[in-house]
N, C-alpha and C. Protein backbone atom coordinates (compact mmCIF):
# COMPACT_ATOMS: atom_id res chain seq x y z
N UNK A 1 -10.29 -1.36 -16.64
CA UNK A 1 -8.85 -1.44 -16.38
C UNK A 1 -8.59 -1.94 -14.96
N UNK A 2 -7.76 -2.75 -14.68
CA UNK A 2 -7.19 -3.12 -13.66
C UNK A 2 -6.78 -2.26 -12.55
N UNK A 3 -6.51 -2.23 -11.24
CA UNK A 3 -6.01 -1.24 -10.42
C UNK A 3 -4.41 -1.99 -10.21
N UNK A 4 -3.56 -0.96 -9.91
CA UNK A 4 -1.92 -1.56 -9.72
C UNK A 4 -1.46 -0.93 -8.14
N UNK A 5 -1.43 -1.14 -7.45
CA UNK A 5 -0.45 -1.02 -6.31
C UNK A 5 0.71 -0.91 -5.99
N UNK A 6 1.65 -0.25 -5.91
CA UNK A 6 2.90 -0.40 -5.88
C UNK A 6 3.61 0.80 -4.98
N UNK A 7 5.05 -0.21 -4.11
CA UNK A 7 5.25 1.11 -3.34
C UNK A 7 6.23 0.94 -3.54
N UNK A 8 7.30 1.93 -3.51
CA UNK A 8 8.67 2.52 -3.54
C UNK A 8 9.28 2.05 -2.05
N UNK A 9 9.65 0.91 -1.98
CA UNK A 9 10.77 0.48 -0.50
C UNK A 9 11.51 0.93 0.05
N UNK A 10 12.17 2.00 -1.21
CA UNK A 10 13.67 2.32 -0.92
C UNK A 10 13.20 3.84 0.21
N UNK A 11 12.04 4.75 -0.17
CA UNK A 11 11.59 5.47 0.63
C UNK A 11 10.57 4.97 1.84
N UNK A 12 10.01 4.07 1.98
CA UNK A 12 9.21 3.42 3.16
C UNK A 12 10.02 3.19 4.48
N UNK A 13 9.56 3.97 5.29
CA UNK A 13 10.26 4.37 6.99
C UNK A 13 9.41 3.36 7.71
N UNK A 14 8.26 2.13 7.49
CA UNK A 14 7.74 1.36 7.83
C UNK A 14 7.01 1.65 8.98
N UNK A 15 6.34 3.43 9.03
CA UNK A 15 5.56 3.68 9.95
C UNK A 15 4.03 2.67 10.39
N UNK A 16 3.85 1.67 9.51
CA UNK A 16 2.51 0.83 8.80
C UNK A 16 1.50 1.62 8.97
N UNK A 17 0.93 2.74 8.80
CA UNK A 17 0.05 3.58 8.40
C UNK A 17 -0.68 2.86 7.43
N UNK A 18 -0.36 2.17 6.34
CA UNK A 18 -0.54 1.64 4.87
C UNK A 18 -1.66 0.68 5.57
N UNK A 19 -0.48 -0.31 6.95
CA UNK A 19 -1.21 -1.71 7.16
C UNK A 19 -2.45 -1.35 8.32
N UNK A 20 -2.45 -0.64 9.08
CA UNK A 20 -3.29 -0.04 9.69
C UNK A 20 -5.13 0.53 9.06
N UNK A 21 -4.28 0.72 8.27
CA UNK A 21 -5.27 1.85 7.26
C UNK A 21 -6.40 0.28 6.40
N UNK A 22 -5.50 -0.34 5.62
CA UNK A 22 -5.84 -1.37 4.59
C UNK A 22 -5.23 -2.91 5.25
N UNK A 23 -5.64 -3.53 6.26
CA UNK A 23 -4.72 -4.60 6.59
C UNK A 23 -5.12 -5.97 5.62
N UNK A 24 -6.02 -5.95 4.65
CA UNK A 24 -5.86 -6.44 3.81
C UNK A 24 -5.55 -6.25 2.15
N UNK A 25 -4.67 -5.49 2.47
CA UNK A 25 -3.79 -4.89 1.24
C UNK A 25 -2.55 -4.66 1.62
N UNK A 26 -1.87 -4.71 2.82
CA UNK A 26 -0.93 -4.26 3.05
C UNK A 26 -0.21 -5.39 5.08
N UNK A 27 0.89 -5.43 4.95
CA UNK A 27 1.54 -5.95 5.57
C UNK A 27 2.73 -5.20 6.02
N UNK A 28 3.63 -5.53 7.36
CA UNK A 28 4.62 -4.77 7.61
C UNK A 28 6.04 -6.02 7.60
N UNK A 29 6.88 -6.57 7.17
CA UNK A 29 8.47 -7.33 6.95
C UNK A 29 8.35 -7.17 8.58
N UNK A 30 8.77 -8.39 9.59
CA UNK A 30 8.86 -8.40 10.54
C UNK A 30 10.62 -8.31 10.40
N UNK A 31 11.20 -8.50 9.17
CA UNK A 31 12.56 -8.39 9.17
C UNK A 31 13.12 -6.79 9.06
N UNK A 32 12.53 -6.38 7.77
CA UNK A 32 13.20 -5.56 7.07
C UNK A 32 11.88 -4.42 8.06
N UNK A 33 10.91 -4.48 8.44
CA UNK A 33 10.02 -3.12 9.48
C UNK A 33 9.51 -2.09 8.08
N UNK A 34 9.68 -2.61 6.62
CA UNK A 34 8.93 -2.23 5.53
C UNK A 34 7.39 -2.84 5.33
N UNK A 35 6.99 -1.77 4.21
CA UNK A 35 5.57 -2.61 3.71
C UNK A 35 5.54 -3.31 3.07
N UNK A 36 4.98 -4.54 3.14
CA UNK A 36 4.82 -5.44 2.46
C UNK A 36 3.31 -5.55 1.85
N UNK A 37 3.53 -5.61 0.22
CA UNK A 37 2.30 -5.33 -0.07
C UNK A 37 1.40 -6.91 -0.94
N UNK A 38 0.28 -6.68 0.00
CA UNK A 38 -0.42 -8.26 -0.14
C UNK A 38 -1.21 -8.35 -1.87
N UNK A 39 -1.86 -7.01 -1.92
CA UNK A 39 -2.62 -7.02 -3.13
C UNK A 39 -1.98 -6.21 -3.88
N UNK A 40 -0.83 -6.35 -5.05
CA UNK A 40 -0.40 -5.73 -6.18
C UNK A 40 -1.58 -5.18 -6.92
N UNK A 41 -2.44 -5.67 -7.13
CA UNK A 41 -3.60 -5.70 -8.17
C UNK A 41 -5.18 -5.85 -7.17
N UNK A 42 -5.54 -4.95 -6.58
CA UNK A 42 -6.74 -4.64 -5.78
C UNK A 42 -7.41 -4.88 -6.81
N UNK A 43 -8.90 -5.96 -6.21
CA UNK A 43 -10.12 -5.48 -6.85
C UNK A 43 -10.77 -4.17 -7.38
N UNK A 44 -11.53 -4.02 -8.05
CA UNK A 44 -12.29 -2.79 -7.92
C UNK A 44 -13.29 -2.08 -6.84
N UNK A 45 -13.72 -3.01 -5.90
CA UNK A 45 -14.04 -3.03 -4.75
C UNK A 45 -13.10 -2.62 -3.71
N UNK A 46 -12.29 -2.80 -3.70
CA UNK A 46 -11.36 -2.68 -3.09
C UNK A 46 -10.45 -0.82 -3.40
N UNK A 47 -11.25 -0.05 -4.42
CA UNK A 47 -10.59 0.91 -4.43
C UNK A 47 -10.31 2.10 -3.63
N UNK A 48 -11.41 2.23 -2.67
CA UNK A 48 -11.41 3.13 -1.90
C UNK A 48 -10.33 2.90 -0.57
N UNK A 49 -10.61 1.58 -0.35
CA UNK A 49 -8.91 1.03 0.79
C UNK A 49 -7.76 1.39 0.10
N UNK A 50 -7.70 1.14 -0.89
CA UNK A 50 -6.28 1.45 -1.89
C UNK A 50 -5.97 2.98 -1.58
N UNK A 51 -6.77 4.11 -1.95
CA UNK A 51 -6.95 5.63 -1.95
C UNK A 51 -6.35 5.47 -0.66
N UNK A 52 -7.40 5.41 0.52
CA UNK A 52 -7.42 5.83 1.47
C UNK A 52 -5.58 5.11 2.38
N UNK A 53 -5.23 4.45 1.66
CA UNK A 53 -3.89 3.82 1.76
C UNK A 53 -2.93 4.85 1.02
N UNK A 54 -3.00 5.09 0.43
CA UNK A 54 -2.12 6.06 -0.55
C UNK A 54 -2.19 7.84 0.52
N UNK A 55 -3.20 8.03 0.80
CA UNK A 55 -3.01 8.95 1.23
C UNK A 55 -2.87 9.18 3.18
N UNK A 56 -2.72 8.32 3.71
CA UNK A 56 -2.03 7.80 4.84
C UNK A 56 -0.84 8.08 4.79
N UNK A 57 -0.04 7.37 3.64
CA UNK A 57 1.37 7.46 3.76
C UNK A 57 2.00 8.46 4.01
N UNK A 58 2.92 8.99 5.11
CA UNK A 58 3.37 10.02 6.00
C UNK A 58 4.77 10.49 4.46
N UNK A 59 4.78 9.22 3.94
CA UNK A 59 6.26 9.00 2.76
C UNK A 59 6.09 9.44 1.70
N UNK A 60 4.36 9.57 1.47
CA UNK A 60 4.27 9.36 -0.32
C UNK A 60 4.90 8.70 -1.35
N UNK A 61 5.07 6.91 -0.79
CA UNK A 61 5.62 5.93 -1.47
C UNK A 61 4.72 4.72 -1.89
N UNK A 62 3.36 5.35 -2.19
CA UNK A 62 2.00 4.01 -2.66
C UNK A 62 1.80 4.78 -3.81
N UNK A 63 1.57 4.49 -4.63
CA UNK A 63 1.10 5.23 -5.64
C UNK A 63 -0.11 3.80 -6.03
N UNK A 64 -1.20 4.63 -6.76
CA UNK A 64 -2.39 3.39 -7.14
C UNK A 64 -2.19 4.15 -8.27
N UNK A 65 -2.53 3.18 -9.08
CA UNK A 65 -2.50 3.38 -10.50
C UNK A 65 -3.65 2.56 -11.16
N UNK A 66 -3.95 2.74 -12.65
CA UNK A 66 -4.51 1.67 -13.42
C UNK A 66 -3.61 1.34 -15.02
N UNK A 67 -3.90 0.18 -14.95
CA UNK A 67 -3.60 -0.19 -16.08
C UNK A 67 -2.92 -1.58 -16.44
């Protein structure tokens, strides 16, 4: 199964914890000071940056998923 990425904007305070954490999974809107997220769909390699991104968030607005 695929991995899914996805964050909730409307709660993101754009601390970039996310981009810090994963800076190739994750980006900060130099406009909007939100996350901007690079990989919707992380490798499988890539799962432990994803985790370790999800649980950074000060917001609890990443959720990783599969499917």
């Amino acid at each position: 199964m695929a991995l899914t990425l996805t964050v909730d904007l409307d709660g993101c305070t754009g601390c970039a914890c996310c981009m810090m954490e994963c800076p190739d999974l994750f980006d900060i809107d130099d406009d909007s000071g939100k996350a901007i997220l690079l990989k919707p769909n992380p490798a499988e390699g890539e799962r432990a940056d994803a985790e370790r991104a999800v649980r950074s968030c000060p917001e609890n607005v990443i959720v990783l998923g599969e499917g």
